[in-house]
Each structure stands twice: as structure tokens, then as C-alpha cells.
Protein backbone atom coordinates (compact mmCIF):
# COMPACT_ATOMS: atom_id res chain seq x y z
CA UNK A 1 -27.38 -20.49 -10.15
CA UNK A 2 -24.44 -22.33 -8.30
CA UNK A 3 -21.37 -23.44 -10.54
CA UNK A 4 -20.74 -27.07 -11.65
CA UNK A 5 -17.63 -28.59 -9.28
CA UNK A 6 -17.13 -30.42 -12.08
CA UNK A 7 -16.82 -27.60 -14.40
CA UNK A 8 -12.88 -27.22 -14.52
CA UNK A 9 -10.69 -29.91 -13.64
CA UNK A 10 -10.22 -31.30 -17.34
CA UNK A 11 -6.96 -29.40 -18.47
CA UNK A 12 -5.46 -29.29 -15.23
CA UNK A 13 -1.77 -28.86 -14.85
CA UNK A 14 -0.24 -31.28 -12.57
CA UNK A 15 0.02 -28.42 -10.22
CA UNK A 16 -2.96 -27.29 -9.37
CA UNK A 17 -2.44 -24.02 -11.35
CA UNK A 18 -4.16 -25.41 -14.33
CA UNK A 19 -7.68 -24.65 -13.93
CA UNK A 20 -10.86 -23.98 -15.22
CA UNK A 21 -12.76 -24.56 -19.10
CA UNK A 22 -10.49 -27.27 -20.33
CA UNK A 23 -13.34 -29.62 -20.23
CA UNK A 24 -15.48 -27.47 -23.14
CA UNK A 25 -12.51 -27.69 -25.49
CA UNK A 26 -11.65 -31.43 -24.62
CA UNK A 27 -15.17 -32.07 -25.29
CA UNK A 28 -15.49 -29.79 -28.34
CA UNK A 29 -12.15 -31.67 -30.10
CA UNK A 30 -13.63 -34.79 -29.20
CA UNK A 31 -16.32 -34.31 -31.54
CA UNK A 32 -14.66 -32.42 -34.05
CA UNK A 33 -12.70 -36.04 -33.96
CA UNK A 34 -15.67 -38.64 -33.81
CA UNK A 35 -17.23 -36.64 -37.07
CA UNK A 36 -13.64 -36.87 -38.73
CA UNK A 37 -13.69 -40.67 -37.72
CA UNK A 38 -16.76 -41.78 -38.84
CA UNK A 39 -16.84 -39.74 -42.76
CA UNK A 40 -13.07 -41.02 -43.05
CA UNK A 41 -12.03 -43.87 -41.09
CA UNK A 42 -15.60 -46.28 -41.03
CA UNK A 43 -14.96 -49.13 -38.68
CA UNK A 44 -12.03 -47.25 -36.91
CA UNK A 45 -12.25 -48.45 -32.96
CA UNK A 46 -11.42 -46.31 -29.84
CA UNK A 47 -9.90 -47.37 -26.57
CA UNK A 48 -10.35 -46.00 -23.76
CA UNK A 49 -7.75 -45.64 -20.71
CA UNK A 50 -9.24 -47.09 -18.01
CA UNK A 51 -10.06 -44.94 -14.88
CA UNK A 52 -7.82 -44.98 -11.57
CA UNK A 53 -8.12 -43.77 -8.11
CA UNK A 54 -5.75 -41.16 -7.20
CA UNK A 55 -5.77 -40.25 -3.28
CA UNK A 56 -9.08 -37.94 -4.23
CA UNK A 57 -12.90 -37.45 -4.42
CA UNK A 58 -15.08 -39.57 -6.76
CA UNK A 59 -14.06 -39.85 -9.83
CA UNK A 60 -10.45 -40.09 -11.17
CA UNK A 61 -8.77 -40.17 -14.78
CA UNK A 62 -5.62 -41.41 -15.82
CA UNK A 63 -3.90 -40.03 -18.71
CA UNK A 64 -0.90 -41.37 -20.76
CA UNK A 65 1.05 -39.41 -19.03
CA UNK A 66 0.48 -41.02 -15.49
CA UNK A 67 -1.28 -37.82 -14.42
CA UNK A 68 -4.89 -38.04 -12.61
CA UNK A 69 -7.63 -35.85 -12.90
CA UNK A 70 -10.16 -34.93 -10.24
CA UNK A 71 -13.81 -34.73 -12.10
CA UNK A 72 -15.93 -35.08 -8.56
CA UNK A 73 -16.51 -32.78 -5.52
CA UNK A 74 -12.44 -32.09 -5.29
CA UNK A 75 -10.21 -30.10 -7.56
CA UNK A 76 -7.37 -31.25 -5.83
CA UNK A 77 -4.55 -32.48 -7.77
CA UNK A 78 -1.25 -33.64 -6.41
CA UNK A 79 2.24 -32.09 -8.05
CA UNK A 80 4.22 -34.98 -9.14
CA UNK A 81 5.55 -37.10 -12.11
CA UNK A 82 3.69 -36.46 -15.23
CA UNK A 83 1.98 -33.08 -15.97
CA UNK A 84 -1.69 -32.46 -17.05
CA UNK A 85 -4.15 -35.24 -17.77
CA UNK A 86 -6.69 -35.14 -20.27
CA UNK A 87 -8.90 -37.75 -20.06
CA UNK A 88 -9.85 -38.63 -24.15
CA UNK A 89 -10.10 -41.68 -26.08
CA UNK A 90 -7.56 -43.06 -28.08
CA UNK A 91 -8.01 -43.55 -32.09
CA UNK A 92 -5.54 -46.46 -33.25
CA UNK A 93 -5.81 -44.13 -36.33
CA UNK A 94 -5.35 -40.59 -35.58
CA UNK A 95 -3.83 -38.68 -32.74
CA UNK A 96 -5.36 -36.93 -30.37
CA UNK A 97 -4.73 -33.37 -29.97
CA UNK A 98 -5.90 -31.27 -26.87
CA UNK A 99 -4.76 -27.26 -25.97
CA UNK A 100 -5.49 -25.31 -23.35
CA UNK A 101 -4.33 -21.42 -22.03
CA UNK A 102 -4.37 -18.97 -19.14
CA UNK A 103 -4.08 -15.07 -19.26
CA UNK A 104 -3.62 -13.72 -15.95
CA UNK A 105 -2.53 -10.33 -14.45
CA UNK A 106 -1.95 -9.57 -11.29
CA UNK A 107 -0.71 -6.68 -9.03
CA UNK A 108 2.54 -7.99 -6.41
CA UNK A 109 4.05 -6.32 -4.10
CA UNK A 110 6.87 -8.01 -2.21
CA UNK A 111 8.53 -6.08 0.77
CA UNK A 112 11.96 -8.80 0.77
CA UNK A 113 12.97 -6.94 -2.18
CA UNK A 114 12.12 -3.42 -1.20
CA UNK A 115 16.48 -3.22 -1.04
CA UNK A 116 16.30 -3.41 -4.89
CA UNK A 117 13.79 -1.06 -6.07
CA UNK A 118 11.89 -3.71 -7.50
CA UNK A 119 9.01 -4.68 -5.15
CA UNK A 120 6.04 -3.39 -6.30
CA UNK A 121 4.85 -4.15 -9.93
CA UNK A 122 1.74 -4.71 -12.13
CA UNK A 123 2.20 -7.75 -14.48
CA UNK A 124 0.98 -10.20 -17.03
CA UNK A 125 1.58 -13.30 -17.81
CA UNK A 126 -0.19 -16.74 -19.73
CA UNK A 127 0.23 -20.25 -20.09
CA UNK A 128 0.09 -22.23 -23.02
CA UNK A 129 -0.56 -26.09 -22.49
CA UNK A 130 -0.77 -28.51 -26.45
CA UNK A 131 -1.08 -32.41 -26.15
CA UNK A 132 -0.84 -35.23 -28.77
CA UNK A 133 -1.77 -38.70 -28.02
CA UNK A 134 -2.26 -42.01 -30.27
CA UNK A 135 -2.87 -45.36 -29.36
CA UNK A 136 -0.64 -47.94 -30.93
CA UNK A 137 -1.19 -51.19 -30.30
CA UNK A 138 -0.87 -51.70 -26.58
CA UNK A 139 0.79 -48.53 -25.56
CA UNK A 140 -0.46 -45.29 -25.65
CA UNK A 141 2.55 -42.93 -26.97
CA UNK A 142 2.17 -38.97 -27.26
CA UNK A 143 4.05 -35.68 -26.39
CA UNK A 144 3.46 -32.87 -24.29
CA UNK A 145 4.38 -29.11 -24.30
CA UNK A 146 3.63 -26.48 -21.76
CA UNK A 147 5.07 -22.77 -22.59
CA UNK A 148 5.24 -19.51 -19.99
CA UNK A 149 4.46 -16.36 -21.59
CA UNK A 150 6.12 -14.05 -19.18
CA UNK A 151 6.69 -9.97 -19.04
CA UNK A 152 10.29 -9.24 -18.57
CA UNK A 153 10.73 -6.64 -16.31
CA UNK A 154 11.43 -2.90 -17.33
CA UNK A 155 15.65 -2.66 -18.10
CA UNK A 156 16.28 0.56 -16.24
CA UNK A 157 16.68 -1.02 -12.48
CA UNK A 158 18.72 -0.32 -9.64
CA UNK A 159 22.67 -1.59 -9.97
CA UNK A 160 24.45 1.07 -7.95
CA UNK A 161 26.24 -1.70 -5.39
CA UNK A 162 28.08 -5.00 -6.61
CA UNK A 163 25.33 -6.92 -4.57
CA UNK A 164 22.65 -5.29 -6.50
CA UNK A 165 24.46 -6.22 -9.51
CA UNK A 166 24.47 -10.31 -8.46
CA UNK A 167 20.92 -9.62 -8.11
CA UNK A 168 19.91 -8.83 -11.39
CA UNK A 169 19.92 -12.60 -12.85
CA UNK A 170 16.84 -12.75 -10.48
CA UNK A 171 15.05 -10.61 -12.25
CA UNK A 172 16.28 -11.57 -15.73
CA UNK A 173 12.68 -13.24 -17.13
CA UNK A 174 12.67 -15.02 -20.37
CA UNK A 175 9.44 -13.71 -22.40
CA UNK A 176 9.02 -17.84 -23.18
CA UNK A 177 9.42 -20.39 -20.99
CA UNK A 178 9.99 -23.99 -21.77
CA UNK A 179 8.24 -25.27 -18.78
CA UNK A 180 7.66 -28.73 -19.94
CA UNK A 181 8.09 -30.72 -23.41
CA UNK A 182 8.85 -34.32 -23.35
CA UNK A 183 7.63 -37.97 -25.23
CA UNK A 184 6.04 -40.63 -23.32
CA UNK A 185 4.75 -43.87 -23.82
CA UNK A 186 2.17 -45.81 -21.27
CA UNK A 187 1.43 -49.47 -21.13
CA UNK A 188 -1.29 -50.61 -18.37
CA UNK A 189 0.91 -49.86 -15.01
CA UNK A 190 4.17 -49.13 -17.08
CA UNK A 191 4.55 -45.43 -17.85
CA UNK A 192 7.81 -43.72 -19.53
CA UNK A 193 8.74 -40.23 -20.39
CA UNK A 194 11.50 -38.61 -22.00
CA UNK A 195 12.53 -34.57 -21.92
CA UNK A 196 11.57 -32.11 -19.84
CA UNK A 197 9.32 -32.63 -17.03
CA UNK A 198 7.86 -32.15 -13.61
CA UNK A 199 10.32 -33.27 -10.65
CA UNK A 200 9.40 -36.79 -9.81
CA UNK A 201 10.55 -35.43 -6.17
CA UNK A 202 7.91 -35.73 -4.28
CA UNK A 203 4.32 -34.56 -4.65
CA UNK A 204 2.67 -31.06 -3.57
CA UNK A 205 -1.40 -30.50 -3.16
CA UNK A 206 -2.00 -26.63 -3.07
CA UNK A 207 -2.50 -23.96 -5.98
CA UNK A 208 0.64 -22.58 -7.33
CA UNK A 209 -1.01 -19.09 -8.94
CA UNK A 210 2.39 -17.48 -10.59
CA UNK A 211 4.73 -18.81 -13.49
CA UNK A 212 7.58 -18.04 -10.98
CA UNK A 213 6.05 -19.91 -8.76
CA UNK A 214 6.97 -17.94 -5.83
CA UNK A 215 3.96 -18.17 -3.69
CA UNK A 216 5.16 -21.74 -2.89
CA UNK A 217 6.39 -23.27 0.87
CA UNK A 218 10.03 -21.75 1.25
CA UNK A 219 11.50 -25.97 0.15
CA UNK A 220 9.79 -25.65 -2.76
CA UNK A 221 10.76 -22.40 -3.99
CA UNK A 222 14.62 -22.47 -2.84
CA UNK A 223 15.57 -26.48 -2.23
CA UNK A 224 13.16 -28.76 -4.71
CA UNK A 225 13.28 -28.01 -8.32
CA UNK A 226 10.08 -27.30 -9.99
CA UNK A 227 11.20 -29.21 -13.46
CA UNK A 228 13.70 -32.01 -14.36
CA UNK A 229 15.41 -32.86 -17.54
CA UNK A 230 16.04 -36.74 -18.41
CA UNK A 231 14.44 -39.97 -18.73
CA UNK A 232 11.70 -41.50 -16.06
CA UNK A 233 10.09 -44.37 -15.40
CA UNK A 234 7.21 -45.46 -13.59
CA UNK A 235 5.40 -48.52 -12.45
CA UNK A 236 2.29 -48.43 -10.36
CA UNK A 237 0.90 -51.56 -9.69
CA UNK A 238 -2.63 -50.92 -7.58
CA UNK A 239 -2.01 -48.57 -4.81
CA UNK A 240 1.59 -48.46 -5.40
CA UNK A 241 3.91 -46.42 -7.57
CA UNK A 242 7.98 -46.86 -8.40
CA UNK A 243 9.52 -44.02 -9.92
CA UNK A 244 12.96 -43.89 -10.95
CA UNK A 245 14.75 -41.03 -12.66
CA UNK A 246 17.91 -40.16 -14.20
CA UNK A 247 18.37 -36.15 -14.84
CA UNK A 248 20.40 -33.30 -15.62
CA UNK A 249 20.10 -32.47 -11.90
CA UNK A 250 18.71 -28.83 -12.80
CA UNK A 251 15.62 -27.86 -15.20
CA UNK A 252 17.47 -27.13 -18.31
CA UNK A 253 20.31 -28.36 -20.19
CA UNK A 254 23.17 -29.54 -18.50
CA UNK A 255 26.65 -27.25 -18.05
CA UNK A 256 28.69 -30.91 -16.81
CA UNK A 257 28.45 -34.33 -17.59
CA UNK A 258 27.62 -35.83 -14.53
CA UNK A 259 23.99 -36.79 -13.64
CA UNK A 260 21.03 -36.87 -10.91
CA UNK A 261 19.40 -39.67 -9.72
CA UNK A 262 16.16 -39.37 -8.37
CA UNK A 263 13.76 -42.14 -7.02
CA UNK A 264 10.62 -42.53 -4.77
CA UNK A 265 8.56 -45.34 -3.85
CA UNK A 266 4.66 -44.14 -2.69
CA UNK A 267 1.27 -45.05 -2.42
CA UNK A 268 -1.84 -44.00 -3.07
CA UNK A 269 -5.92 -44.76 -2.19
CA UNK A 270 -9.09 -42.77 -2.24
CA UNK A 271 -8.10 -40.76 0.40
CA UNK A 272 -4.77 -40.89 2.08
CA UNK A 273 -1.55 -40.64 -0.27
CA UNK A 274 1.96 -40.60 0.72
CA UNK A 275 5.63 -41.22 -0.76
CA UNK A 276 9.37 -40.89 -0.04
CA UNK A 277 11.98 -39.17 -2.00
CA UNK A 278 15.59 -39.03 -3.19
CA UNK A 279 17.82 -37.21 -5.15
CA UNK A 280 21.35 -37.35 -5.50
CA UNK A 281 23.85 -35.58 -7.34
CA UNK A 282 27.88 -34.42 -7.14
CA UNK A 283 26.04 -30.67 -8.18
CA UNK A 284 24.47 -29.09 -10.55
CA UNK A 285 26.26 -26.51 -12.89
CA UNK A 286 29.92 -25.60 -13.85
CA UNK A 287 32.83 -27.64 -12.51
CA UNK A 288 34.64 -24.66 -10.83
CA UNK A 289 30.87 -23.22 -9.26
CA UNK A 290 29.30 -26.84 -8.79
CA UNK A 291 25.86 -26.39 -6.51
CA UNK A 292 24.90 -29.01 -4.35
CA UNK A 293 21.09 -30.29 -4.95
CA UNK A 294 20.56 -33.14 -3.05
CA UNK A 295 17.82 -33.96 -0.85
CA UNK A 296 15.53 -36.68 0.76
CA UNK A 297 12.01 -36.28 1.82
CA UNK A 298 8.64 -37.64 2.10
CA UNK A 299 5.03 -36.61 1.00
CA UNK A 300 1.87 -36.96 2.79
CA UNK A 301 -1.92 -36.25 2.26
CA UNK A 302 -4.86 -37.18 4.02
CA UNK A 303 -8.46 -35.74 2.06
CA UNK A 304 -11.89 -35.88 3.43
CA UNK A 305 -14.31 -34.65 0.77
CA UNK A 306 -13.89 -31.14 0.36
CA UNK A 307 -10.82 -30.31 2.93
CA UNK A 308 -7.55 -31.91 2.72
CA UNK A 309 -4.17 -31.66 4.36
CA UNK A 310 -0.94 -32.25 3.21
CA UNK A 311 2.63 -32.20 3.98
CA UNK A 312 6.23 -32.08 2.75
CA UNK A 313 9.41 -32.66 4.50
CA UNK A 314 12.74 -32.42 3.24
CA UNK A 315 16.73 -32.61 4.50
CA UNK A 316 18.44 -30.64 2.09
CA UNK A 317 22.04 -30.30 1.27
CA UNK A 318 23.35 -26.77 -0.61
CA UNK A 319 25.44 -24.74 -1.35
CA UNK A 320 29.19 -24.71 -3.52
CA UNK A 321 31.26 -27.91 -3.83
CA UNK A 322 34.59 -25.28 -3.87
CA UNK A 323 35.32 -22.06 -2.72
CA UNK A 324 33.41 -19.20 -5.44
CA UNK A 325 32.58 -15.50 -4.61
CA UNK A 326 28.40 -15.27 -4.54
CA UNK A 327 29.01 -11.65 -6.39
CA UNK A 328 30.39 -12.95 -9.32
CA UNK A 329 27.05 -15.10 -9.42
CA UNK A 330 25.49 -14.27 -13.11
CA UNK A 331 22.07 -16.51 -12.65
CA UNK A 332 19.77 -16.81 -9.58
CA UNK A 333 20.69 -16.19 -6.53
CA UNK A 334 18.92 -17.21 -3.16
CA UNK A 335 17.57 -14.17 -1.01
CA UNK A 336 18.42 -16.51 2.38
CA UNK A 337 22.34 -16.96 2.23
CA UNK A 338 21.70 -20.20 0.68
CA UNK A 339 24.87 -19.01 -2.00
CA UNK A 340 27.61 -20.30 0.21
CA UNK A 341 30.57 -22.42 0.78
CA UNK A 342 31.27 -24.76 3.84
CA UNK A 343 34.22 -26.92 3.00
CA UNK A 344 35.33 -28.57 -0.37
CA UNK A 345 33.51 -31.68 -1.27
CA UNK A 346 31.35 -30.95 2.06
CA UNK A 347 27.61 -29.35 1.25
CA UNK A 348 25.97 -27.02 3.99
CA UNK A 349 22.79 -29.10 5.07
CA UNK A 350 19.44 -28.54 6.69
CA UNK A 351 15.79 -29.16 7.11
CA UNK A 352 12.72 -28.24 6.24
CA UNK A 353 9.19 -29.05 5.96
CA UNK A 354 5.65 -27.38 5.08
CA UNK A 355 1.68 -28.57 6.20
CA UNK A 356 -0.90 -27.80 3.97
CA UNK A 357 -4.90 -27.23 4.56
CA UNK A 358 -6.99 -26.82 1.90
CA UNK A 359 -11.28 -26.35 1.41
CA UNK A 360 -12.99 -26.64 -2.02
CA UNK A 361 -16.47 -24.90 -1.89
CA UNK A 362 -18.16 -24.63 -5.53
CA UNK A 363 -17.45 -20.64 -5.51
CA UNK A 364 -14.53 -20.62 -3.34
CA UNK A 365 -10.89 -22.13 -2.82
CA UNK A 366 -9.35 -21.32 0.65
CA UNK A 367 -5.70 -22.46 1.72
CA UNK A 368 -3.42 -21.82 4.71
CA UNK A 369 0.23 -23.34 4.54
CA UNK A 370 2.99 -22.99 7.02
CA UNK A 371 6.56 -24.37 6.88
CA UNK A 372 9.64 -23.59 8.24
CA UNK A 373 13.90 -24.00 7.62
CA UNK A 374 16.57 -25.43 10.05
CA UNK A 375 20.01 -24.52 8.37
CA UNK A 376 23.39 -25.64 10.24
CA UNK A 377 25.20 -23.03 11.82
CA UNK A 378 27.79 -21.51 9.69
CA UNK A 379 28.41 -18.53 11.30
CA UNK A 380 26.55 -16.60 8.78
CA UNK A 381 23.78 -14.61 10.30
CA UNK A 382 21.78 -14.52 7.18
CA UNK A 383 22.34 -18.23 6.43
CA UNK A 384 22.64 -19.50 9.92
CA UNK A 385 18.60 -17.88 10.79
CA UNK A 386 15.97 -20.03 10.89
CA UNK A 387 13.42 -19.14 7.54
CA UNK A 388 9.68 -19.17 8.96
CA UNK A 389 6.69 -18.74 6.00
CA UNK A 390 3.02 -18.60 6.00
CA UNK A 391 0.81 -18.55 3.23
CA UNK A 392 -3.38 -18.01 2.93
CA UNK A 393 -4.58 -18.54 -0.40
CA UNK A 394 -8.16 -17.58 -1.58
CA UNK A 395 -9.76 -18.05 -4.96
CA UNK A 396 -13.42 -17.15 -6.39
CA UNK A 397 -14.09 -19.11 -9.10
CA UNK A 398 -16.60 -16.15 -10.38
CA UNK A 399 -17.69 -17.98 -13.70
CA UNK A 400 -16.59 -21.04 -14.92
CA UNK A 401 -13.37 -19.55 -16.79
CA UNK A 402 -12.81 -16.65 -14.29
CA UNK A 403 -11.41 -16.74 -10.99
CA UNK A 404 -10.40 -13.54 -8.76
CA UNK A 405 -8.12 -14.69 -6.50
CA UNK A 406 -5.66 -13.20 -3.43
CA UNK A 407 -2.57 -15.04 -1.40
CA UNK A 408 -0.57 -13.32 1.61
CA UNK A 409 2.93 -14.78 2.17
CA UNK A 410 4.51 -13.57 5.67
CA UNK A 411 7.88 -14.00 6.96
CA UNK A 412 10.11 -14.17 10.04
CA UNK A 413 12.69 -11.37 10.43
CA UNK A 414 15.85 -12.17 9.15
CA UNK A 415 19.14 -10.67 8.32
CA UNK A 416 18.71 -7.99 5.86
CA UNK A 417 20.70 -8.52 2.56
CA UNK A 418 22.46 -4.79 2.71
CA UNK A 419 21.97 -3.94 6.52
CA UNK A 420 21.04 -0.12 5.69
CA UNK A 421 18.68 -0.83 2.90
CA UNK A 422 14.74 -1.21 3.17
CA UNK A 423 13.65 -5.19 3.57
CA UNK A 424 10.11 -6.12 5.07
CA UNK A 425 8.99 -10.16 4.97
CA UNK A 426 5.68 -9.70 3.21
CA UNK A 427 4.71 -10.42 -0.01
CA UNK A 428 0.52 -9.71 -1.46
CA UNK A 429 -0.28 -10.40 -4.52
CA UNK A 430 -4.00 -9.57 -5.83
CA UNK A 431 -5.20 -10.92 -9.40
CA UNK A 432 -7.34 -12.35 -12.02
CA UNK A 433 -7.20 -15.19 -14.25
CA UNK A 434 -9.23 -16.82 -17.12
CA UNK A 435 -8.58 -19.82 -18.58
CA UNK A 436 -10.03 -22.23 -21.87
């Protein structure tokens, strides 16, 4: 018997990561509600959020949290403002609560850091996804949280160099993650949101399979941050959306008191979508280590049924407002040379850009991504080289919870990190996931 397309695409993250079952427990709450309802709350009235288009096949939901939701022949959902949707009634009574999880486990092994003994690994990790909503007069006002479960890795590793050692905040993994939690409040085209949440910086169409999200186009994973904290707004009148943002600049709490802007203006139909984006920001972090973050970009994608194609561009501007040694570094660093210093007050700059094609069959999801890196010449080798990535993605969805899935990321030759020391530019990573 051939599996439902519509089977999964209720408790969908914003990024397409979120898969599979949510619909069972949606519609299983639901219930449990409508029986509370009716033996409590006689003549209590529902309202219902009415339905939008999103740049997708047939059928689209809008939750309060600006999100849409595929529920037709395409499980594609773009990455942008908002977070998961999930598309329920709302009491003027009671809330609305709605869960969801993932366990997955996986085996990686990632040649780029062969130089650090930690390459090759077995791992596990889950997702936890809890949302309230209640309808209150006109608006529809609720909260969302989204929590990693992670495996840290083993605390025996290799520190024998001081380069190794400015390594090691890369492999420092918090056993929670905070990935999102934030208020917001939706009236008609008027949409608001409050905490932490996903970057309103553009919008991204493919699967994102890890919590580190490192099987991502190289702009995504070292330029565009995954997760903003602030306030947003949004306004999306028809086919077009507003979105204005005022952040921390980085995904946590701040270390400064200055501020990010971010805004991007974008529309959307059945089947073409595309935006522009800004962000800017005197850096994020400490005043004497200040990191620039600023960028501008656009977002494209075109969908014809089951294949799609998509696109991201970006010109980027990095590295330290003042003069700072990269091994005293203590959090992330980048594996590219993007740690570095030009000139005070004067960012290192470059860019970037990714295309995206995707198919949807009912047992399998294929992708194939490539993108590629122009830095400015800084007469670092390892900076200064231009960063090539490609990506194939496959998924088999083999029950309605379960998917197997695969993705090969290969890189250009660069610069090694410690010239003497093992590095290799591919990364495989083979697992399984199931999700409620």
C-alpha cells in the first residue's frame, strides 16, 4: 500500500526538518478538546484561521505564528520568520496546546576535521517542539518552544597544539538547546513575535536533517544565523510580506548593548516565491572581540508540483571590528579563516550564494544543492580560497513516522588548518529518524 503525501506535514518545523506524524496527535488533541468543550463550556464557539497560499502545492495553512503548512502533493516548506504551523481551531475559551518530537541517530563521518581526532562518531539526538494558542477577541496570541536534546561529545579529545585548543568550543554541545521560545500575537495580515526565533533573513527550501545543522549550503552554516533574539513584525497583505526586526544580532543573549536590524520585503504565490534581505549591525559580541554579521541577500523559489528549485544569495561582511588573536577564541570558531581581522572599523567582505533542487515522491525525498564563496583577498591562503560545496540529500519515508535517510557533502581543496595534519573535504552522514 503506497503512503499518504499528506501523512506528515502537520508539525512541521519551519525548516523542513520537522517531519512526519504530527498530524495524528494534532488530530488526537483536537478531540480530546471538542469533548472537553462541549461537557464544560456548552455554547463555546471556535474560529478558525483562515487558509493562505504559501508559494506551494494545494493546500496551505496559516498558523498564528505566520508559518504555512504544506497538506497537498508537496512537503516543501520554506525557512523563514515564524517556526512550525499547526493548523487547529481556536477556543475563545481555552488554549490550544499541540507537541510534537523526533529521536534520531545517525552515524557521521566528516574528513575536514580528521586534524582533530574527532571525525568519525555515532550519535543521538531529539527534538522537542510544545505550542499554546488562544483566541482572544480578534487576535490570536500563543507561545512557542522548540528544545534540542543533544549528546555532548566524549571529554577526553585531542588538545596537544594551541590551535587544537581554540577548537574545542566547536565541539562544546549543550545537552539542551533553546532553539526557539518566544510570544506572538496575530491579527488578519498583522503578525508579532517576541523572544527567540527563526532569522527573518531570508528564506531556505531544503531538509536540514541535524540539530547542528551542518549539512546546510556553506552561507547558511558560516554567514546567516540560524536563530535571532528580539522583537519582529510582520505584515503580509495578499502576496506580499514586510518584515522588520530588531535583534540581539546573534542567537542568544546579548554580550553589548548595541542592536541588529534586520528587514526584508518578499512575495509570495502558488508557485514562485521570492524576497530580499538585510541585516545590519556594528558586531555581535564583546566590545574588545566585536564580530561583524552583516549581510544582504535575496531568496528565490520557483515549484512545479513535486520538484522545486530554490536559491539564496548573499554579500557578507565578517570578521573582527579590532585587532584579537583567533587562539584565544573560547566559542566557535570558523573552519575557513573566516576568524580574522582586516582593518579597524573595516569588515572583510564577500559573496556567496547556493541553488537548490528538490523532488517529493510519496516514498522518497531527493535533493542536490550547490553553492559556492568569493572572499576578498587578504593574503590569507586559507581565507583568501574560494569555498566550493555540494550536497545530495535522500530520504525514505519507510512508514509514516520513519524515515531512513543519507546526505553527501563534498568540498573543494582548501588550505589545511595545521599544514601536516590529516584534512579531507567530505562529510557522510547515514541515519534514521522517527517522529510523533
Amino acid at each position: 500500500m503506497r503512503l499518504s503525501r499528506a501523512r506528515s506535514c502537520r508539525l512541521q518545523e519551519i525548516e523542513p526538518e520537522r517531519r512526519r506524524g504530527g498530524a495524528i496527535v494534532a488530530h488526537v488533541l483536537l478531540a480530546v478538546q471538542s469533548v472537553t468543550i462541549v461537557g464544560c463550556l456548552l455554547g463555546a464557539t471556535h474560529s478558525a484561521r483562515a487558509q493562505q497560499a504559501l508559494p506551494a502545492a494545494p493546500a496551505v495553512t496559516r498558523g498564528i505564528d505566520g508559518a504555512e503548512t504544506t497538506s497537498g502533493a508537496s512537503r516543501v516548506q520554506y525557512g523563514g520568520a515564524g517556526g512550525a504551523s499547526f493548523p487547529m481551531a481556536c477556543d475563545d475559551c481555552l488554549p490550544h496546546l499541540r507537541i510534537g518530537a523526533i529521536a534520531r541517530s545517525y552515524l557521521s563521518a566528516d574528513s575536514r576535521w580528521a586534524w582533530t581526532g574527532q571525525d568519525t562518531t555515532f550519535a543521538a539526538e531529539g527534538v522537542l517542539l510544545a505550542d499554546v494558542e488562544q483566541q482572544v477577541g480578534d487576535w490570536q496570541v500563543g507561545a512557542r518552544a522548540e528544545l534540542f536534546v543533544n549528546q555532548p561529545f566524549d571529554a577526553n579529545r585531542l588538545v596537544d597544539t594551541p590551535i587544537r585548543q581554540s577548537f574545542q568550543g566547536n565541539f562544546d554541545v549543550d545537552p539542551l538547546e533553546l532553539s526557539q521560545l518566544h510570544l506572538a500575537a496575530r491579527n488578519d495580515d498583522m503578525y508579532f513575535s517576541l523572544g527567540k526565533i527563526v532569522t527573518p533573513f531570508g528564506r531556505w527550501y531544503f531538509p536540514v536533517m541535524l540539530n547542528s545543522r551542518l549539512d546546510a549550503p556553506f552561507i547558511r552554516t558560516e554567514a546567516i544565523e540560524w536563530r535571532e533574539t528580539g522583537i519582529m513584525a510582520m505584515y503580509e497583505p495578499d502576496i506580499w510580506s514586510f518584515t522588520l526586526a530588531l535583534t540581539n544580532g546573534g542567537e542568544d543573549r546579548d554580550t553589548n548593548t548595541s542592536k541588529a536590524g534586520i528587514v526584508r520585503f518578499g512575495i509570495q504565490t502558488e508557485s514562485f516565491a521570492a524576497g530580499i534581505s538585510t541585516k545590519m549591525q556594528d558586531g555581535v559580541g564583546a566590545s574588545g572581540q566585536k564580530q561583524y554579521n552583516n549581510h544582504a541577500g535575496f531568496d528565490l523559489l520557483v515549484r512545479d508540483g513535486p520538484l522545486h528549485f530554490s536559491a539564496e544569495g548573499v554579500y557578507d561582511e565578517y570578521g573582527y571590528r579590532q585587532p584579537f588573536d583567533p587562539l584565544q577564541i573560547t566559542w566557535d570558531r570558523s573552519l575557513y579563516g573566516r576568524d580574522i581581522h582586516r582593518a579597524v572599523g573595516r569588515p572583510a567582505h564577500g559573496f556567496g550564494y547556493y541553488l537548490n533542487f528538490g523532488c517529493e515522491g510519496d516514498y522518497w525525498d531527493l535533493m542536490v544543492n550547490y553553492g559556492e564563496f568569493h572572499p576578498m583577498d587578504l593574503g590569507d591562503n586559507l581565507h583568501d580560497a574560494v569555498k566550493r560545496r555540494g550536497i545530495l540529500k535522500a530520504i525514505y519515508h519507510l512508514t509514516p513516522h520513519c524515515d531512513l535517510w543519507m546526505q553527501i557533502i563534498v568540498e573543494n581543496t582548501i588550505p589545511r588548518v595545521i599544514a601536516d595534519a590529516p584534512q579531507g573535504a567530505f562529510f557522510g552522514v547515514f541515519g534514521a529518524q522517527f517522529t510523533l
